[in-house]
PDB file of N, CA and C in Angstrom:
ATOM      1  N   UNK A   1     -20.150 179.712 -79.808  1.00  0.00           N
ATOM      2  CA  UNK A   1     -21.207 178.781 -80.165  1.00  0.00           C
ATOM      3  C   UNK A   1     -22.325 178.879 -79.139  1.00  0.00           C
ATOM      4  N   UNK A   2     -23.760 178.565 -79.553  1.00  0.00           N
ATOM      5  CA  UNK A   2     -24.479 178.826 -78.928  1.00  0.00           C
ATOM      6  C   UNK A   2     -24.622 177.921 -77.578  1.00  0.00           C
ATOM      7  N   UNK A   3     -26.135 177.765 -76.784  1.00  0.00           N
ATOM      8  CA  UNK A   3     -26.115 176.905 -76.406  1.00  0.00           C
ATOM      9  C   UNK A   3     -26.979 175.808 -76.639  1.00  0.00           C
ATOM     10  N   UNK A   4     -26.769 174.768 -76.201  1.00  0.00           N
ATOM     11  CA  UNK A   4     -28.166 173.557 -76.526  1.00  0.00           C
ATOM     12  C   UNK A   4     -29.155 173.775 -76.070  1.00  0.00           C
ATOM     13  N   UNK A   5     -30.113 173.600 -77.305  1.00  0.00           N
ATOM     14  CA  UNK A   5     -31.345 173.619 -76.746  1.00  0.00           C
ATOM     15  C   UNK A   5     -32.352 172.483 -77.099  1.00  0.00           C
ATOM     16  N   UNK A   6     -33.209 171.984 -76.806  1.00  0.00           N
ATOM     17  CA  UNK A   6     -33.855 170.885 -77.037  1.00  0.00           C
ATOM     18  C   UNK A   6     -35.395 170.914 -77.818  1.00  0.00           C
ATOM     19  N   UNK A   7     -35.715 170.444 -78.790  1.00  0.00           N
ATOM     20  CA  UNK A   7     -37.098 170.792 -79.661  1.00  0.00           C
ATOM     21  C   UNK A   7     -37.809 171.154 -78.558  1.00  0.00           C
ATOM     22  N   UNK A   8     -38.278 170.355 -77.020  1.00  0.00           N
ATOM     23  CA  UNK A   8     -39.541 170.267 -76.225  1.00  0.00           C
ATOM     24  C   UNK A   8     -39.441 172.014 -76.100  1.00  0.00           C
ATOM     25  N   UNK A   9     -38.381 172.281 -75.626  1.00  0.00           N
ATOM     26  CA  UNK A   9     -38.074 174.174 -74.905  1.00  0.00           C
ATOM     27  C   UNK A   9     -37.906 174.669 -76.089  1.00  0.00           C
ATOM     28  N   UNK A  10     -37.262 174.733 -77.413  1.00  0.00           N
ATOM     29  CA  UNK A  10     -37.468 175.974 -78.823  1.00  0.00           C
ATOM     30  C   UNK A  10     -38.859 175.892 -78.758  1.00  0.00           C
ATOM     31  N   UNK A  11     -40.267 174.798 -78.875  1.00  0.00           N
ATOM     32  CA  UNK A  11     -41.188 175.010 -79.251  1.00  0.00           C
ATOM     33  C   UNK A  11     -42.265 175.539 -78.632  1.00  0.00           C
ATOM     34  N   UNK A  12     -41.707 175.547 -77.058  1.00  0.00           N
ATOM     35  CA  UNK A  12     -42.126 176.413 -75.887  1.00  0.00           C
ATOM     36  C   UNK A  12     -42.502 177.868 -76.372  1.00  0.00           C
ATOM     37  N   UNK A  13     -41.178 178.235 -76.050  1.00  0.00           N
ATOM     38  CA  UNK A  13     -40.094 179.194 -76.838  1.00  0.00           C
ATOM     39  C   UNK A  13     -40.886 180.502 -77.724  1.00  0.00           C
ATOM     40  N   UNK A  14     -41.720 179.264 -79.185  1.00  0.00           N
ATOM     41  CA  UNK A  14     -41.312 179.738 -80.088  1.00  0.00           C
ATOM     42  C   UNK A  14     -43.268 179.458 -80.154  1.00  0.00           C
ATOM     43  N   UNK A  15     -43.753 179.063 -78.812  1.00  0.00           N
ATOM     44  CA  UNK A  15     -45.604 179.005 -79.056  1.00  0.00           C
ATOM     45  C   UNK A  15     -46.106 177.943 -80.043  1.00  0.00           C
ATOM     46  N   UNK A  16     -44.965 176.931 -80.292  1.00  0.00           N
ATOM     47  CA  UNK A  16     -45.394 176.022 -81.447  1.00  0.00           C
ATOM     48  C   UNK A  16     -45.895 174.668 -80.851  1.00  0.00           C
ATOM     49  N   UNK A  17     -46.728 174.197 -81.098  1.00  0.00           N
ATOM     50  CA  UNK A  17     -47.211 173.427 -80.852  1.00  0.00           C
ATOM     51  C   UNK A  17     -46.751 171.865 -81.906  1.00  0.00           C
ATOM     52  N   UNK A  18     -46.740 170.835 -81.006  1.00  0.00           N
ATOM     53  CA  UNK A  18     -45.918 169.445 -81.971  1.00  0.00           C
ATOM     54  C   UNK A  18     -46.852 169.107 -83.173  1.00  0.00           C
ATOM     55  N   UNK A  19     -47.724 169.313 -83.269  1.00  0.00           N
ATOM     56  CA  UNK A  19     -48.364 169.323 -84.506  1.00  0.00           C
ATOM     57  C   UNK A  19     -47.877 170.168 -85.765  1.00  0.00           C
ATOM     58  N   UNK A  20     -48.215 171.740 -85.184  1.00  0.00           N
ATOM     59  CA  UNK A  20     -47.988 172.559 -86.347  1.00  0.00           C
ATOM     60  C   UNK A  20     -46.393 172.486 -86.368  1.00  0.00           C
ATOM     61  N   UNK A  21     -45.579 172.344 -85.426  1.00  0.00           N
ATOM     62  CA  UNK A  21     -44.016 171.723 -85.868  1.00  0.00           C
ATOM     63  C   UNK A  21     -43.967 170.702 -87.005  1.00  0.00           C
ATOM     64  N   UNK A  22     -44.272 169.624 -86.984  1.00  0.00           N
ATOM     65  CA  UNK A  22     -44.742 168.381 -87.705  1.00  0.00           C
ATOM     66  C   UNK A  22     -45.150 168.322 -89.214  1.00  0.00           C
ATOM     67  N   UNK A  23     -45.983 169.473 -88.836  1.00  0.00           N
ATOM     68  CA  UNK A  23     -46.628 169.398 -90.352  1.00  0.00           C
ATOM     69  C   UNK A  23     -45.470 170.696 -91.073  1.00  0.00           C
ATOM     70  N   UNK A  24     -44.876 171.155 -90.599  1.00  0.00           N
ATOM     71  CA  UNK A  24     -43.541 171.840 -91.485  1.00  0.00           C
ATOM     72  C   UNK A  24     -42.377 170.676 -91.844  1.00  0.00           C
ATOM     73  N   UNK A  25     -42.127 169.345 -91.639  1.00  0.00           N
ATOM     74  CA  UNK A  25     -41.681 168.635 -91.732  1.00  0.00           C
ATOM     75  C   UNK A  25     -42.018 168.104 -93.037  1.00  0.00           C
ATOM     76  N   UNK A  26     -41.149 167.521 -93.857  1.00  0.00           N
ATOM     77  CA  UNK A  26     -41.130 166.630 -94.913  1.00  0.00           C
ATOM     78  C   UNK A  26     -40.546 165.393 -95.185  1.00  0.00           C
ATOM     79  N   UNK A  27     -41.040 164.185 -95.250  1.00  0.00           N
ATOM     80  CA  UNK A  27     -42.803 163.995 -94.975  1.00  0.00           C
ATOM     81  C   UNK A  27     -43.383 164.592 -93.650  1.00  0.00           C
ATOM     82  N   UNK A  28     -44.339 164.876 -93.564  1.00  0.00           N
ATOM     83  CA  UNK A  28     -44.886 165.772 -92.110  1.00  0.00           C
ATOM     84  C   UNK A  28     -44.563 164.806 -90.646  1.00  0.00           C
ATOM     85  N   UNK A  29     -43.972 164.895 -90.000  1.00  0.00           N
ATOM     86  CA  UNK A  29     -44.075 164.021 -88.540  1.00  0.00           C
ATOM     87  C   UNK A  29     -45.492 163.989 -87.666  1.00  0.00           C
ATOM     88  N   UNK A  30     -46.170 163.204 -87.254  1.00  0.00           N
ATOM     89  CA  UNK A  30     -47.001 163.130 -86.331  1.00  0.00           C
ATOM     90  C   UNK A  30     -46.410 164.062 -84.791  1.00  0.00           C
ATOM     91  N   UNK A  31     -47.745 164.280 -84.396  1.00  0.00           N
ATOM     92  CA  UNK A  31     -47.785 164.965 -83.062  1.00  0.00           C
ATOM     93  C   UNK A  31     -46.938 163.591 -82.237  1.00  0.00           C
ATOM     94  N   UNK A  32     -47.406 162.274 -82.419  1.00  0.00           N
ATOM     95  CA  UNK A  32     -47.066 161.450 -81.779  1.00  0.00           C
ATOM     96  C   UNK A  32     -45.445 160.954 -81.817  1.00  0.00           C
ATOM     97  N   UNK A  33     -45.614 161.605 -82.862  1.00  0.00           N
ATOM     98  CA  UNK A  33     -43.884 161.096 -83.500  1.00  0.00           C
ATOM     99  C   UNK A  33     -42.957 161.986 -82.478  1.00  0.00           C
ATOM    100  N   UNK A  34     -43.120 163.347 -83.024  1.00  0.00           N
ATOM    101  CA  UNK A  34     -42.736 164.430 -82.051  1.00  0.00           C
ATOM    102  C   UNK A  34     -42.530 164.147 -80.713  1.00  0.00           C
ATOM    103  N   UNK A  35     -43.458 163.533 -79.864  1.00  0.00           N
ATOM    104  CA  UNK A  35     -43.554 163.340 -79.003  1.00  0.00           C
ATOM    105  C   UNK A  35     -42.423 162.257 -78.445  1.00  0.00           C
ATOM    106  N   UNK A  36     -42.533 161.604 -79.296  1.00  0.00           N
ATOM    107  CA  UNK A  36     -41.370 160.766 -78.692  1.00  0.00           C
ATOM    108  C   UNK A  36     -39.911 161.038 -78.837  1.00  0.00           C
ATOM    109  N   UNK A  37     -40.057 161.777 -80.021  1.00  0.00           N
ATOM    110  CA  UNK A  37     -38.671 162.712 -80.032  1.00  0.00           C
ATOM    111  C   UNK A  37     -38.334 163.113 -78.686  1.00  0.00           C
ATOM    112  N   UNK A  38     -39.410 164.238 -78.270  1.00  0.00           N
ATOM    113  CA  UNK A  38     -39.049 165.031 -77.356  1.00  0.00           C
ATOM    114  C   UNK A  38     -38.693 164.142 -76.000  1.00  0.00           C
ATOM    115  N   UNK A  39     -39.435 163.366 -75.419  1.00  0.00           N
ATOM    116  CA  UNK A  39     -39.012 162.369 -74.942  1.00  0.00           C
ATOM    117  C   UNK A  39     -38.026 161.327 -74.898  1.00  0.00           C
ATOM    118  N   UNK A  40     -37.259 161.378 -75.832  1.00  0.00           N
ATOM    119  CA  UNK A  40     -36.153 160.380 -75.800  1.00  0.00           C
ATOM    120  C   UNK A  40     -36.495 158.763 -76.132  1.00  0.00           C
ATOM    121  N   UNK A  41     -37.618 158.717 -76.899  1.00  0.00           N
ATOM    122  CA  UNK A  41     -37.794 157.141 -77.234  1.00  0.00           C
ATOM    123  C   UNK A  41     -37.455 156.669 -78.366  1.00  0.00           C
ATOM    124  N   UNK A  42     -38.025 157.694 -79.936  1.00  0.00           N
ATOM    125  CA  UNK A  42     -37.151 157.271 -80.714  1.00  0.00           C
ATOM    126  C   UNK A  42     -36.347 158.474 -81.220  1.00  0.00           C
ATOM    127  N   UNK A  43     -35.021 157.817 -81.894  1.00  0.00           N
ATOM    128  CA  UNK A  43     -33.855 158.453 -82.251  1.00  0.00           C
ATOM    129  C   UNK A  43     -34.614 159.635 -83.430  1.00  0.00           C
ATOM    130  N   UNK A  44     -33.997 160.614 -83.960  1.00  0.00           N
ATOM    131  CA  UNK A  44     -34.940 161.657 -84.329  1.00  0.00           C
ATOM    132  C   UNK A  44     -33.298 161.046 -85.884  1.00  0.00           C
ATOM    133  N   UNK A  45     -33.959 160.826 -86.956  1.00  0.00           N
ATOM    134  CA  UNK A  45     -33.014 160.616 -88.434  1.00  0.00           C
ATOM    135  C   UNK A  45     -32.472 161.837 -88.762  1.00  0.00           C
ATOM    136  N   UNK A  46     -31.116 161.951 -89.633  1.00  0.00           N
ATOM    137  CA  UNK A  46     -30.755 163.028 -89.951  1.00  0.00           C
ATOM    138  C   UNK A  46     -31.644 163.753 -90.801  1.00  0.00           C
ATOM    139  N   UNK A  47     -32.024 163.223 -91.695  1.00  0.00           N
ATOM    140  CA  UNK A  47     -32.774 164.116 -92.408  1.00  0.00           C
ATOM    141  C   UNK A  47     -33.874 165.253 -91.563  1.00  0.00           C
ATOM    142  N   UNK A  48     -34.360 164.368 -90.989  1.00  0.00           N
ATOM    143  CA  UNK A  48     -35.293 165.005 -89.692  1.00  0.00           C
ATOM    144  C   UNK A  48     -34.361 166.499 -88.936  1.00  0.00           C
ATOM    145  N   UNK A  49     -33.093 166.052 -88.402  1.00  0.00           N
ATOM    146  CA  UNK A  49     -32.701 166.470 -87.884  1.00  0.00           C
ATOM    147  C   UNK A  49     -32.493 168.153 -88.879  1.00  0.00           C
ATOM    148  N   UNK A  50     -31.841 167.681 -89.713  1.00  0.00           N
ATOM    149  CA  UNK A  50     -31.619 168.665 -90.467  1.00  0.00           C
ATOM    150  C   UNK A  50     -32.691 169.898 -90.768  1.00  0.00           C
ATOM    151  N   UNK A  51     -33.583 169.532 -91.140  1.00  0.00           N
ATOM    152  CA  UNK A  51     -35.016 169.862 -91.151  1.00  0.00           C
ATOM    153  C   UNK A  51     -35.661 170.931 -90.181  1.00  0.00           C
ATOM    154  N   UNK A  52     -35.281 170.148 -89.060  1.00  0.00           N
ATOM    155  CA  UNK A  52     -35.568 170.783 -87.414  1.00  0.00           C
ATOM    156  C   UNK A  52     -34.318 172.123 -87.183  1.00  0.00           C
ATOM    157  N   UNK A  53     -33.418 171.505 -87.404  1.00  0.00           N
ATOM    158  CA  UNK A  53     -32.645 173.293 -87.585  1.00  0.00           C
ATOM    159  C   UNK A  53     -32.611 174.145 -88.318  1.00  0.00           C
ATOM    160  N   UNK A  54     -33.689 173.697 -89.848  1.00  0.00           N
ATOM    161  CA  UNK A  54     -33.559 174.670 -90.354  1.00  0.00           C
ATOM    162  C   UNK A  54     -34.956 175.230 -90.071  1.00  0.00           C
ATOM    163  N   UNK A  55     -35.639 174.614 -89.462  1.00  0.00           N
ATOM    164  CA  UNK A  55     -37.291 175.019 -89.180  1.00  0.00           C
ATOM    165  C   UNK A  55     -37.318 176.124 -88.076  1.00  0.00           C
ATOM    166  N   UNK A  56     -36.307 175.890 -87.075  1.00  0.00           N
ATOM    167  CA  UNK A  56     -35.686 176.505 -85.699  1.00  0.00           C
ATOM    168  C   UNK A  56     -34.793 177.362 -85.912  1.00  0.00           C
ATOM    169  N   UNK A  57     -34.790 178.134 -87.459  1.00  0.00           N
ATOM    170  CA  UNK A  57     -33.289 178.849 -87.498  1.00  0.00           C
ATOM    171  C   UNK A  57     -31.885 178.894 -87.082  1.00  0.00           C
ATOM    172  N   UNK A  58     -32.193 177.201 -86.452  1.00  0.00           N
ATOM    173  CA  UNK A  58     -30.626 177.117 -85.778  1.00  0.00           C
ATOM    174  C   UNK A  58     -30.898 177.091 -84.721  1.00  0.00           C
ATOM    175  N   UNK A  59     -31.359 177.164 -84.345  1.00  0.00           N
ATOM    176  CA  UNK A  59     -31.627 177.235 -82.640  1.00  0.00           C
ATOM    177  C   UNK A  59     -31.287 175.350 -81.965  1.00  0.00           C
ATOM    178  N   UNK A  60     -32.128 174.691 -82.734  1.00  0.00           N
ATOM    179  CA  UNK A  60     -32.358 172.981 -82.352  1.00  0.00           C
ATOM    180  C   UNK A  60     -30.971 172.623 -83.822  1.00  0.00           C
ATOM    181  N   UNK A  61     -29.884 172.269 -83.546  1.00  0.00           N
ATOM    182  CA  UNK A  61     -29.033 171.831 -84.340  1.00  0.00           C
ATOM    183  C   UNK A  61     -28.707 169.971 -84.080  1.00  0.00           C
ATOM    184  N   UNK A  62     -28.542 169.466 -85.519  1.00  0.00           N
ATOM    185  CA  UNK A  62     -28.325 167.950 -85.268  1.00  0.00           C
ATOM    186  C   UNK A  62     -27.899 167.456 -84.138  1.00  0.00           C
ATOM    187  N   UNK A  63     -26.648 167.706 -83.524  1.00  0.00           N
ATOM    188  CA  UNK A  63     -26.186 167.424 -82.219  1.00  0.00           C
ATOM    189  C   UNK A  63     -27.139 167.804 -80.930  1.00  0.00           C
ATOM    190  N   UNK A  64     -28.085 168.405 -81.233  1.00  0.00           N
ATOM    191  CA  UNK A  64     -29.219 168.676 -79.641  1.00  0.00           C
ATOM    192  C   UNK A  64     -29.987 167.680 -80.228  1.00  0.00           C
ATOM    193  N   UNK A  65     -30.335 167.194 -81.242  1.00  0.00           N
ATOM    194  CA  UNK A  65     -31.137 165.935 -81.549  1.00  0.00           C
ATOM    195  C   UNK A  65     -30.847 164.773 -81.110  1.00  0.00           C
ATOM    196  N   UNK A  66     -29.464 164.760 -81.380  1.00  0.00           N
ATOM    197  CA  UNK A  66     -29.032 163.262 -81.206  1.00  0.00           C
ATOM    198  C   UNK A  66     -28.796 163.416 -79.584  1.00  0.00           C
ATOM    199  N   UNK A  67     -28.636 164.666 -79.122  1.00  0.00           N
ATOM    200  CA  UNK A  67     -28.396 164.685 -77.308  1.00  0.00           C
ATOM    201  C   UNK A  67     -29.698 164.152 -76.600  1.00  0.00           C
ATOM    202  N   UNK A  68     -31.297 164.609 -77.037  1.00  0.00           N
ATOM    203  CA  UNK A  68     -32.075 164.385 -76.713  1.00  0.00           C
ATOM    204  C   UNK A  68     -32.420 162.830 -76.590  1.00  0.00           C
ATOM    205  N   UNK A  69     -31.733 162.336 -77.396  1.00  0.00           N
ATOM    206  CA  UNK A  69     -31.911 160.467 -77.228  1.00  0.00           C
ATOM    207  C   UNK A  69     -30.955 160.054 -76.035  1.00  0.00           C
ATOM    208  N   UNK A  70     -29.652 160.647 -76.476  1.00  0.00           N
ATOM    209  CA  UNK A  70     -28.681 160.329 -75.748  1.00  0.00           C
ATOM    210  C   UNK A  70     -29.070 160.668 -73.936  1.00  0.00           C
ATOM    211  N   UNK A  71     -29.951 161.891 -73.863  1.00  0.00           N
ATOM    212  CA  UNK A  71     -29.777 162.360 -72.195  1.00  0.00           C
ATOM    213  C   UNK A  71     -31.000 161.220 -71.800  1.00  0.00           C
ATOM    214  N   UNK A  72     -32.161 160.359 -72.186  1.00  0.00           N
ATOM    215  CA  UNK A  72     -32.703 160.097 -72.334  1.00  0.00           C
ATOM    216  C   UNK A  72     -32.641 158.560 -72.093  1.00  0.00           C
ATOM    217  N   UNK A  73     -31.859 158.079 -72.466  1.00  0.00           N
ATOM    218  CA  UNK A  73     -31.409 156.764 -71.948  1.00  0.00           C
ATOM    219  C   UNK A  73     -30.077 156.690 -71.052  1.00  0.00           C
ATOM    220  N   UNK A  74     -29.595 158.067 -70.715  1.00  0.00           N
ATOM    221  CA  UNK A  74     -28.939 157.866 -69.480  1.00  0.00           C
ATOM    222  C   UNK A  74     -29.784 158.203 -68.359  1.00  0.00           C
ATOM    223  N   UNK A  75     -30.516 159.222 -68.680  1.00  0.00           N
ATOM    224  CA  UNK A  75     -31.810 159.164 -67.288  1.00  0.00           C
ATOM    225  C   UNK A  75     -31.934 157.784 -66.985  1.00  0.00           C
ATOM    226  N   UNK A  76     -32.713 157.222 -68.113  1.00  0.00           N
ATOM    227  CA  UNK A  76     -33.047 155.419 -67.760  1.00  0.00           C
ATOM    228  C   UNK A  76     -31.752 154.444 -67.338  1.00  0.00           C
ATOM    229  N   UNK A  77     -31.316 154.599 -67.654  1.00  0.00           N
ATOM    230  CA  UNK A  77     -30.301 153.969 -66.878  1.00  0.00           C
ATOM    231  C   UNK A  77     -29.849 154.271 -65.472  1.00  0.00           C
ATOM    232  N   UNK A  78     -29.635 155.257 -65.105  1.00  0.00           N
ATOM    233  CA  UNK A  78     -30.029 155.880 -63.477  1.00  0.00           C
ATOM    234  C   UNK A  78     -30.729 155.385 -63.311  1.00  0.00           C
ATOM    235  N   UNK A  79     -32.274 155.394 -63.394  1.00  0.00           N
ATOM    236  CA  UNK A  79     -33.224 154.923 -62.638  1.00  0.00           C
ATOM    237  C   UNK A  79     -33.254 153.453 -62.589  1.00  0.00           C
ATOM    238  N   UNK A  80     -32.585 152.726 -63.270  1.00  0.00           N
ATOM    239  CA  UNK A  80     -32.459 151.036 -63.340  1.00  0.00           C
ATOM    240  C   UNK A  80     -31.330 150.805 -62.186  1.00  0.00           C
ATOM    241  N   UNK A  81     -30.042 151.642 -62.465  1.00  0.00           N
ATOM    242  CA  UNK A  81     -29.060 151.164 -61.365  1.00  0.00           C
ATOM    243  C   UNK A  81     -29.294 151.026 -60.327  1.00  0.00           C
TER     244      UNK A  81
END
């Protein structure tokens, strides 16, 4: 199995910018939306998710989605303790 990778680094990666990511999305995601994905603020939906691995050939799979929330509020939590 591969390894995890996270939308912010495939789209590095892959020269894509959160927009033109976004607008391959259905309904299209905002740059802003994206953004918070990548960031860890809001939870990224399965459908979304699904979407994103198949947009990424696999590369960004549901479980690196839901990790990206998840690593994201354990950072924050470190920094609170």
């Amino acid at each position: 199995m591969g390894t995890a990778m996270h939308l912010d680094k495939y789209l590095k990666e892959a020269s894509l910018s959160q927009s033109d990511f976004g607008s391959r999305l259905v309904p299209p995601a905002s740059q802003g939306l994206i953004s918070q994905w990548v960031r860890g603020i809001t939870r990224i939906t399965l459908d979304y998710a699904l979407q994103i691995e198949r947009e990424s050939s696999g590369a960004v799979t549901p479980q690196d989605c839901a990790d990206m929330y998840k690593d994201a509020t354990q950072r924050a939590a470190a920094i609170s303790a």
